[in-house]
Protein backbone atom coordinates (compact mmCIF):
# COMPACT_ATOMS: atom_id res chain seq x y z
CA UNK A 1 -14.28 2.18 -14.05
CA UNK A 2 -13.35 0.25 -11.01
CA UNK A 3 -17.12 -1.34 -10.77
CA UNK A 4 -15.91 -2.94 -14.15
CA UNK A 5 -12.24 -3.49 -12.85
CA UNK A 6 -12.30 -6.90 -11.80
CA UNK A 7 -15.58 -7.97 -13.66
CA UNK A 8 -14.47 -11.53 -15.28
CA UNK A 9 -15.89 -11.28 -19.05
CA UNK A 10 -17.57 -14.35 -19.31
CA UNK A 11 -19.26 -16.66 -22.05
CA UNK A 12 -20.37 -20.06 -22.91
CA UNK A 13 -17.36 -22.08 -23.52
CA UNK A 14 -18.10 -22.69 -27.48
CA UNK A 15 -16.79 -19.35 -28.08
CA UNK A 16 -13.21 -20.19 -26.07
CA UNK A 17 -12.95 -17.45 -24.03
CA UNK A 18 -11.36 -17.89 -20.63
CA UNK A 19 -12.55 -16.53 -17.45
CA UNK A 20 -9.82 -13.72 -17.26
CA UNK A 21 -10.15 -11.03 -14.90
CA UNK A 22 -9.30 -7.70 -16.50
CA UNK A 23 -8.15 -4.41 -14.69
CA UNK A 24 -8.53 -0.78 -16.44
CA UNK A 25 -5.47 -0.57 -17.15
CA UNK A 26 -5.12 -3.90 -19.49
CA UNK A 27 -8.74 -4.26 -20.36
CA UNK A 28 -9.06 -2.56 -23.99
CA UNK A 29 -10.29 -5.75 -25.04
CA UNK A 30 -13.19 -6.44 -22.39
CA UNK A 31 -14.16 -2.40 -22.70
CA UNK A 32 -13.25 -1.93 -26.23
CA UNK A 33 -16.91 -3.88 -26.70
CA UNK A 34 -18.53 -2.12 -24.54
CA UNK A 35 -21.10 0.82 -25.37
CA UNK A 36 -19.30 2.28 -21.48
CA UNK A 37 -16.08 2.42 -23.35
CA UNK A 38 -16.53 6.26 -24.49
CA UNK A 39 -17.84 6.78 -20.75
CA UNK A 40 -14.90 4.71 -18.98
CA UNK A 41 -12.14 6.07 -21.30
CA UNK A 42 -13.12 8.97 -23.51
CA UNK A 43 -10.36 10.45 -25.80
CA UNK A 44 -7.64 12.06 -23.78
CA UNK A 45 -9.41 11.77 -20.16
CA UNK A 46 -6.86 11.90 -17.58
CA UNK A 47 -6.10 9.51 -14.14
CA UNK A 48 -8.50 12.51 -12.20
CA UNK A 49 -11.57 12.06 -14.69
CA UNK A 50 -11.72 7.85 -14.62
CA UNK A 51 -11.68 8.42 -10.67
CA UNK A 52 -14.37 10.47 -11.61
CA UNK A 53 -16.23 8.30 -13.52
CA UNK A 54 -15.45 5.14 -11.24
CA UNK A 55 -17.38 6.52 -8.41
CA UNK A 56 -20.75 6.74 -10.40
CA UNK A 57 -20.96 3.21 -11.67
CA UNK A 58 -22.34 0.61 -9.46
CA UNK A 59 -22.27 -3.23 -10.49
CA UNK A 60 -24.82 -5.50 -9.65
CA UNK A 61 -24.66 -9.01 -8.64
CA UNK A 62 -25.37 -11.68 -10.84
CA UNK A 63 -29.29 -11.51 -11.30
CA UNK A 64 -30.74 -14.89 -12.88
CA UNK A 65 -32.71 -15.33 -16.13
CA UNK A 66 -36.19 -13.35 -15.68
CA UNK A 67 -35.09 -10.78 -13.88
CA UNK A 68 -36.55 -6.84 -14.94
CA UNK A 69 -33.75 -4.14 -15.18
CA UNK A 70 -36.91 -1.87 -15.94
CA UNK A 71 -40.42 -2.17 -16.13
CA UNK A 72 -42.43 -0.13 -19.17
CA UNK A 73 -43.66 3.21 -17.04
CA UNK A 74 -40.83 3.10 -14.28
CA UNK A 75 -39.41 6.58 -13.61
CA UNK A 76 -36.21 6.74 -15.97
CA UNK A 77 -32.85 7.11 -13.78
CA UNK A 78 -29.94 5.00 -14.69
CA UNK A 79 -28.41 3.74 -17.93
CA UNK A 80 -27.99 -0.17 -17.59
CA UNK A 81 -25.32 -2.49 -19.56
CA UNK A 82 -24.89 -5.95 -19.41
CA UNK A 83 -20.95 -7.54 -19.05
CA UNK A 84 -22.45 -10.99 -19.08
CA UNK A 85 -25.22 -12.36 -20.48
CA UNK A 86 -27.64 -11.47 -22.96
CA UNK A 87 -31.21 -9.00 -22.03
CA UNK A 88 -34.63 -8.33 -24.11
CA UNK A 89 -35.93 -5.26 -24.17
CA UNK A 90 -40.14 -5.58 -25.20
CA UNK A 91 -43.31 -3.88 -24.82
CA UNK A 92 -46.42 -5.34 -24.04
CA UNK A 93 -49.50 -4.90 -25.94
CA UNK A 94 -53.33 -4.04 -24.58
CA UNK A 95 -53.83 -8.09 -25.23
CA UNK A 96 -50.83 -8.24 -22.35
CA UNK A 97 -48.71 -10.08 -25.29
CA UNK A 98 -45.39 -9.15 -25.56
CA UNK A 99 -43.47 -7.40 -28.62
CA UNK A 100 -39.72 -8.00 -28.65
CA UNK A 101 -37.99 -5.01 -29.57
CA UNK A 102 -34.07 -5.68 -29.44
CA UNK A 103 -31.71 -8.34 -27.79
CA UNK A 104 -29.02 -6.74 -26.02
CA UNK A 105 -25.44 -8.73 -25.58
CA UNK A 106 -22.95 -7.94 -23.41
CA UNK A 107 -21.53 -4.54 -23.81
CA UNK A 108 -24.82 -2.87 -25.41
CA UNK A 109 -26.70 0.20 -23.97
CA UNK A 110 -30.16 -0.40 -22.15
CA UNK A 111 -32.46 2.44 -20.55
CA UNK A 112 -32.24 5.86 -22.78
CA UNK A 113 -35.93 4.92 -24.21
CA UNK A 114 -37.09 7.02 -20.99
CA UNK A 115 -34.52 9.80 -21.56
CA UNK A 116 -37.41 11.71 -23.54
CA UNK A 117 -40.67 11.30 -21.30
CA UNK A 118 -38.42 10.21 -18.03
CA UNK A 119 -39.79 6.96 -17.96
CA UNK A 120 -39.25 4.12 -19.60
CA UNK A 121 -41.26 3.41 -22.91
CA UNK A 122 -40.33 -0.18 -22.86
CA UNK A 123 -39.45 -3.24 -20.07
CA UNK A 124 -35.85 -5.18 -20.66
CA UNK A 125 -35.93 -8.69 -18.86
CA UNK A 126 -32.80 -10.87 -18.64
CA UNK A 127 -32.78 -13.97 -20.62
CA UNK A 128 -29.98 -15.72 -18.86
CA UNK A 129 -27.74 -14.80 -15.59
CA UNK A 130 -27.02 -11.53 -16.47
CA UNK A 131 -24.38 -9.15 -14.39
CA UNK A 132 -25.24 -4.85 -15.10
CA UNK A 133 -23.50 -2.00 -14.37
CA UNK A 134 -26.29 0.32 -13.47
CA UNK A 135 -25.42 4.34 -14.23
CA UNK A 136 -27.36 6.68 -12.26
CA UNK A 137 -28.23 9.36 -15.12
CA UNK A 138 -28.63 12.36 -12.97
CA UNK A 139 -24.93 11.88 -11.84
CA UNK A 140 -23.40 11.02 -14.97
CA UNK A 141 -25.09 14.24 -16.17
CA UNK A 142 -22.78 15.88 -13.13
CA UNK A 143 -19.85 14.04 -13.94
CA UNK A 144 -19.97 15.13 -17.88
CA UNK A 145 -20.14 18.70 -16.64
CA UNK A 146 -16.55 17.83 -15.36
CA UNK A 147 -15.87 15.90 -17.84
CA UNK A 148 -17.03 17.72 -21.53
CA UNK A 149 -15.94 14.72 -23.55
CA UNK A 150 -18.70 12.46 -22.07
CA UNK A 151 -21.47 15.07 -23.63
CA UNK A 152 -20.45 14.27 -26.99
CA UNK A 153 -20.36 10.81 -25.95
CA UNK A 154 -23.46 10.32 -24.67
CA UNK A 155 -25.04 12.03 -28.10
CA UNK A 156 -22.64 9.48 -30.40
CA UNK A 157 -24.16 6.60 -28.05
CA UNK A 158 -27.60 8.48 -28.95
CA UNK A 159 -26.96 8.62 -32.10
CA UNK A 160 -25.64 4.96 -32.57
CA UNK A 161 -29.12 3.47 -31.44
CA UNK A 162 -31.41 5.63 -33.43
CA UNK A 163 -29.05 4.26 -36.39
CA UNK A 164 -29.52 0.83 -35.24
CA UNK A 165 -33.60 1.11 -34.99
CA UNK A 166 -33.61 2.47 -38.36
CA UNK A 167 -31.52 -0.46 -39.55
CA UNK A 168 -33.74 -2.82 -38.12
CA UNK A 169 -36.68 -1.47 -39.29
CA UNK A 170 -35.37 -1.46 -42.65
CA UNK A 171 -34.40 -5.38 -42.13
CA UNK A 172 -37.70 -6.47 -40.89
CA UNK A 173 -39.68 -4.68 -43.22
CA UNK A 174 -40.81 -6.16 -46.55
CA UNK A 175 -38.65 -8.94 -46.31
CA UNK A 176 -39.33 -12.35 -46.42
CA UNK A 177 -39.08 -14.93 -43.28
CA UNK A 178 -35.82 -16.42 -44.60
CA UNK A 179 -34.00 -12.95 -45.20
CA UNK A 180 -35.45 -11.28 -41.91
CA UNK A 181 -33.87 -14.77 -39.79
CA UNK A 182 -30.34 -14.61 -41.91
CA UNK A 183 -29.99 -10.89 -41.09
CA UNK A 184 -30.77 -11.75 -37.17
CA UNK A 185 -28.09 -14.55 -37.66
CA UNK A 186 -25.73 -12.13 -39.17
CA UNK A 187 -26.52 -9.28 -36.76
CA UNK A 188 -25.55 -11.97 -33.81
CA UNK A 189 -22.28 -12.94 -36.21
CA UNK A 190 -20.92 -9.50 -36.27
CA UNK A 191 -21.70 -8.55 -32.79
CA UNK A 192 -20.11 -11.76 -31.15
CA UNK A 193 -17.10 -11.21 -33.31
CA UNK A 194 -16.87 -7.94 -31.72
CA UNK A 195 -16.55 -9.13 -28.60
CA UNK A 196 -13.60 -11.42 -29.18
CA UNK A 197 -15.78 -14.00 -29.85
CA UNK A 198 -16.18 -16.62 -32.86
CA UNK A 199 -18.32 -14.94 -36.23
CA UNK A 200 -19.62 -18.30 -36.87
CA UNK A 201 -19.99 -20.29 -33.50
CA UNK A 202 -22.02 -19.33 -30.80
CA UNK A 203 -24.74 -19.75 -28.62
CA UNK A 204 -28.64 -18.03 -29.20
CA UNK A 205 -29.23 -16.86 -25.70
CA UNK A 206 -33.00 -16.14 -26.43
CA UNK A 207 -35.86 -18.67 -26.81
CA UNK A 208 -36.77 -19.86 -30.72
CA UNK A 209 -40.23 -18.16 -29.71
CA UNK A 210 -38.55 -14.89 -28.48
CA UNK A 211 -36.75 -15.18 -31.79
CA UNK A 212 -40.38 -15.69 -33.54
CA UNK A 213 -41.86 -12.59 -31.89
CA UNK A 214 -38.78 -10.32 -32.77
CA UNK A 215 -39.35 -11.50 -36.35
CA UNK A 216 -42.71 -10.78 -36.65
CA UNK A 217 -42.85 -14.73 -37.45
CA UNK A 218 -45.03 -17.70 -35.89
CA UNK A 219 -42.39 -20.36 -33.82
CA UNK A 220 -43.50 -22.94 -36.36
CA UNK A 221 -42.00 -20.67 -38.75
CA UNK A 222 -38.71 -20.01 -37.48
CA UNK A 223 -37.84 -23.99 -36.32
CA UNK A 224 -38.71 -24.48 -40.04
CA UNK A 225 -36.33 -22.04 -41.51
CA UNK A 226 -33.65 -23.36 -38.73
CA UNK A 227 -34.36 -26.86 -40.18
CA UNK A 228 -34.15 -26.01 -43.90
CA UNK A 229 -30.92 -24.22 -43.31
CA UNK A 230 -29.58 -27.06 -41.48
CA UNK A 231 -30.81 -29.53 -44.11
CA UNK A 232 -28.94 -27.33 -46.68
CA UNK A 233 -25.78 -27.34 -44.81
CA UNK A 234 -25.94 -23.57 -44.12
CA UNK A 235 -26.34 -23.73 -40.12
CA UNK A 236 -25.39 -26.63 -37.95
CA UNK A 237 -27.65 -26.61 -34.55
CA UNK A 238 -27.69 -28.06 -31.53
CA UNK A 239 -30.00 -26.55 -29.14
CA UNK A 240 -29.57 -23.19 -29.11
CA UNK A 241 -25.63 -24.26 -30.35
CA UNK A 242 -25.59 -22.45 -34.08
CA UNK A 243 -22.65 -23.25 -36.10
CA UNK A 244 -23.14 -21.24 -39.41
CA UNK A 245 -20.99 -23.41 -41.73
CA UNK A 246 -21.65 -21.18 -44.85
CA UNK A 247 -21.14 -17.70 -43.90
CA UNK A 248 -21.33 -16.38 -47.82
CA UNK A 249 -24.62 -18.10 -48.06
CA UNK A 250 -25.92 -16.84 -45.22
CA UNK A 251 -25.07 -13.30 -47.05
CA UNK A 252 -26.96 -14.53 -50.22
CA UNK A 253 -29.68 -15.29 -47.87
CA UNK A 254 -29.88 -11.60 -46.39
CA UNK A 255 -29.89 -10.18 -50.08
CA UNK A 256 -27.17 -7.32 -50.54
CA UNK A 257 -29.69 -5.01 -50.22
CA UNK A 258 -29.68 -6.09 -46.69
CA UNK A 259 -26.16 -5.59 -46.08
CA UNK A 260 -26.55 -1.80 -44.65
CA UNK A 261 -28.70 -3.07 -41.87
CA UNK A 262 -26.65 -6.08 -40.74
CA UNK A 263 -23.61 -4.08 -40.56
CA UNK A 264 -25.27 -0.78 -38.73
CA UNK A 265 -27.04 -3.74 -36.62
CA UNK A 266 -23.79 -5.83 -35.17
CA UNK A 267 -22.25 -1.90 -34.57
């Protein structure tokens, strides 16, 4: 897609990535992370079908941390995903509290919550400066009619998140505080390695309390699992700087029967 063409894939500089344009012809790498990639490049599309799907995308400028892609009740219209920058998505209980639902990274899926009811059943907020490419739904509906490929697509992207709810219901279940933070951890590992980025050094783009509420877990809680794994020599922190300098304890940690859900989770 051309409204991805010259998008620079960007990061926080612990994770060494430079600020390299890409174009679609030399950008598996940038795409190849990206939930668009089946949209942008489906198996055996042609030069006539990415024009296609080029014209459909539009890219937003950089919006800055707070921002709403969606609120919980807008009508549902466009697919959203993020190629810098991290998003929550969260609905908000009668108290007005919020409940966390997911963090999104760059290259994940936002917006087919309203696909059922046509709006959206939950709000996504950024949590840093963010830059979306925002798919109007109506016309990629249009454009997979040209395209079949992008019907089966959209129904493996489908697919993929009801996978990756299940997994994380199964994570945050019965489990205790520990185990439900070292599978977060994990989940984070696996999806920054994805990316091209380091398995065991990044940055936590969301708040410890944002981290609390996706838990289930009180703030106190959380800084004083973060502590104990520093003071074990597990995690290194600085800020919101992890360094996780014992990935196979970290595993332990999880518990194998755990393992299912980190992997379907960093997917």
């Amino acid at each position: 897609m051309r409204a991805i063409l010259a998008v620079r894939q960007t990061h926080r500089t612990i994770n060494g990535v430079n600020d390299t344009p890409f174009s679609l012809r030399n950008m598996q790498r940038a795409c190849g992370s990206c939930s668009l990639h089946e949209l942008c490049l489906p198996l055996g599309v042609n030069s006539s079908d990415i024009d296609l799907l080029e014209k459909i995308v539009h890219r937003s400028r950089p919006l800055p941390r707070g921002k709403y892609l969606f609120r919980e009740g807008d009508p549902f219209t466009s697919i959203f995903v993020a190629r810098s920058g991290a998003v929550k998505s969260f609905a908000v209980g009668r108290d007005g509290s919020e409940q966390v639902i997911a963090f999104h990274l760059p290259g994940e899926l936002l917006g087919l919550d309203g696909l059922t009811d046509g709006v959206h059943a939950a709000s996504a907020r950024t949590l840093e400066t963010v830059s979306v490419c925002e798919v109007p739904f109506e016309r990629l509906e249009e454009t997979a009619r040209q395209v079949p490929a992008l019907q089966h697509q959209l129904l493996r992207l489908m697919s993929r998140q009801i996978t990756q709810r299940e997994a994380q219901l199964l994570s945050l279940g019965k489990q205790s505080p520990e185990q439900r933070l070292a599978v977060l951890l994990l989940s984070l590992s696996a999806r920054f390695a994805q990316r091209g980025y380091s398995a065991t050094r990044f940055v936590l783009p969301m708040a410890r309390i944002d981290i609390a509420n996706f838990l289930g877990l009180a703030a106190e809680t959380v800084s004083r699992l973060l502590r104990r794994l520093q003071d074990t020599r597990v995690l290194a922190i600085d800020g919101r700087a992890v360094d996780i300098l014992d990935l196979p304890e970290l595993h332990a940690l999880a518990g194998a029967q755990l393992e299912t859900a980190v992997r379907e989770l960093g997917r």
